[in-house]
Each structure stands twice: as C-alpha cells, then as structure tokens.
C-alpha atoms as a PDB file:
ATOM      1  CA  UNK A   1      34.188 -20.627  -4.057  1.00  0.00           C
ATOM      2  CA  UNK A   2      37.010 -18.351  -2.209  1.00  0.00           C
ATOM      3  CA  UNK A   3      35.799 -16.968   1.232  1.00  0.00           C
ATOM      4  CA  UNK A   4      36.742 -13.960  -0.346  1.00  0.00           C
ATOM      5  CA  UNK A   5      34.309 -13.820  -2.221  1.00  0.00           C
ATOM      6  CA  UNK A   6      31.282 -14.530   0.209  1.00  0.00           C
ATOM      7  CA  UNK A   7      31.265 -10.727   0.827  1.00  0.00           C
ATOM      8  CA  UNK A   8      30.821  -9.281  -2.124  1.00  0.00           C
ATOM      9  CA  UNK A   9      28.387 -11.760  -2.983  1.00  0.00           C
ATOM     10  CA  UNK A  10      26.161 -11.095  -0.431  1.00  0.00           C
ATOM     11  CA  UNK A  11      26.371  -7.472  -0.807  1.00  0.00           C
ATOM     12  CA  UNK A  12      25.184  -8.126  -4.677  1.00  0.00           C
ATOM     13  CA  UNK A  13      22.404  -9.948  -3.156  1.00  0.00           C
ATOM     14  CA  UNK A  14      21.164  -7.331  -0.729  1.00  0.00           C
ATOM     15  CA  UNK A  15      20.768  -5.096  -3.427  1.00  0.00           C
ATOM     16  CA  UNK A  16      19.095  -6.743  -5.575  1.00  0.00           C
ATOM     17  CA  UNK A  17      16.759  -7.915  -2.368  1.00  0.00           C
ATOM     18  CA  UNK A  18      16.308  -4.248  -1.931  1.00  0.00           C
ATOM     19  CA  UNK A  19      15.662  -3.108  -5.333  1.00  0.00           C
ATOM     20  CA  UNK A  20      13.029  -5.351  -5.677  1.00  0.00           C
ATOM     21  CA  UNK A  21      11.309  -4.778  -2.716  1.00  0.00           C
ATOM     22  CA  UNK A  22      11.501  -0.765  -3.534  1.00  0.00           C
ATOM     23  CA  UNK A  23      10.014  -1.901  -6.701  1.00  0.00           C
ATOM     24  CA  UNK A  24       7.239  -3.904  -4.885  1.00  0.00           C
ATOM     25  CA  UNK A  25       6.581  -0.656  -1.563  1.00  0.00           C
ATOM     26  CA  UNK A  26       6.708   1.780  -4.849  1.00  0.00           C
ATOM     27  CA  UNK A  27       3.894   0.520  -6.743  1.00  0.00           C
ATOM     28  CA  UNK A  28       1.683  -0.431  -3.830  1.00  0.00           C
ATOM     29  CA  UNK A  29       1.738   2.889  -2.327  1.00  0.00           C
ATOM     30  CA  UNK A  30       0.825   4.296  -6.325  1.00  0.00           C
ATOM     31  CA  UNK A  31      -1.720   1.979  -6.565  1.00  0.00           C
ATOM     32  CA  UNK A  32      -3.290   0.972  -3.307  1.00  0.00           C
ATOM     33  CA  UNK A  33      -2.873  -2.894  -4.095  1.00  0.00           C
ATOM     34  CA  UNK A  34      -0.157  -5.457  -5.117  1.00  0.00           C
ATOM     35  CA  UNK A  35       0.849  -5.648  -8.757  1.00  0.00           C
ATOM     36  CA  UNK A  36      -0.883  -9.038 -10.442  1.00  0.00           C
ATOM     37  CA  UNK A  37       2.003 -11.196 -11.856  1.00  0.00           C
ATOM     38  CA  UNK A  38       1.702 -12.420 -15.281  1.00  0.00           C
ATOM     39  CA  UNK A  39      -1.075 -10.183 -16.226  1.00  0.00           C
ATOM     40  CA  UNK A  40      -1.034 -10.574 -19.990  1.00  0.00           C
ATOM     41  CA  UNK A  41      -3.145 -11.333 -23.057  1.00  0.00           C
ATOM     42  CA  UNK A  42      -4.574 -14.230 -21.360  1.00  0.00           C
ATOM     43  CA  UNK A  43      -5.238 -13.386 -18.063  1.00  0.00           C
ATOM     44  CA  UNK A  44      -6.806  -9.842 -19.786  1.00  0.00           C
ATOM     45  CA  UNK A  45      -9.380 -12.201 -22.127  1.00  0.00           C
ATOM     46  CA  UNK A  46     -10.090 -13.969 -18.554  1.00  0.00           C
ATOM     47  CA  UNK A  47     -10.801 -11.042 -16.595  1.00  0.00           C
ATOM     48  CA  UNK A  48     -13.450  -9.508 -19.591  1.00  0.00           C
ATOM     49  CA  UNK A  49     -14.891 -13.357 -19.641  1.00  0.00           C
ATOM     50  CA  UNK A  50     -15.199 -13.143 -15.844  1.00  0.00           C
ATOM     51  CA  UNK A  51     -16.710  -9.771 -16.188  1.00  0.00           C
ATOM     52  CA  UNK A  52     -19.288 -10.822 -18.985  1.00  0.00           C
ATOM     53  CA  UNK A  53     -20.474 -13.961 -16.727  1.00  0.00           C
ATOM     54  CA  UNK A  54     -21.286 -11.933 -14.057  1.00  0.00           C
ATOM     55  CA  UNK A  55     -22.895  -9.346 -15.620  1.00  0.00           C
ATOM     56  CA  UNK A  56     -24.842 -12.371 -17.494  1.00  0.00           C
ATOM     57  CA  UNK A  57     -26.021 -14.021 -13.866  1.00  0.00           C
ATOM     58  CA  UNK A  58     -26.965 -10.757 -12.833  1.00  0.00           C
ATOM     59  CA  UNK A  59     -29.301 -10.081 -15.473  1.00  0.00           C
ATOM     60  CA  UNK A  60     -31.114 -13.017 -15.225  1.00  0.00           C
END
C-alpha cells in the first residue's frame, strides 16, 4: 500500500467510527438503554420462555 494512501484511508475509517457511534449515542438517548444485538426470532421465543418461567415460579 502507497503512503499516499494512508490518509484517505484513515479518514474513511473515522467516519465510519463516527457514524456508528452516532448510531449507538442516538438510540440510547431514544431509548434509555443499549440496543440488544441479534435480537431476532430466537432470542424473541427466549425472552416469552423466560417470561413464562417466571411467571410459573411465581405462582407456585
């Protein structure tokens, strides 16, 4: 790689480093708490298992 080059590339970088991290201050000042990664089908089926359980030991 051309020294050249170094600056540009680390200009790409910052902004990407920045737009994610807007991304990131952006949705925990909407929502009060960090976004959960991955949260899809599976990890919605787990939550209402978790949810069920409890309610389960509580009634007993």
């Amino acid at each position: 790689m051309s020294w050249e080059s170094m600056l540009p590339m680390g200009v790409i970088s910052a902004m990407i480093f920045v737009m994610a991290n807007s991304q990131d201050v952006i949705n925990k000042l909407t929502t009060g708490k960090p976004k959960h990664p991955r949260n899809d089908a599976w990890d919605r089926a787990m939550d209402e298992r978790d949810a069920r359980i409890k309610q389960e030991a509580h009634q007993v």
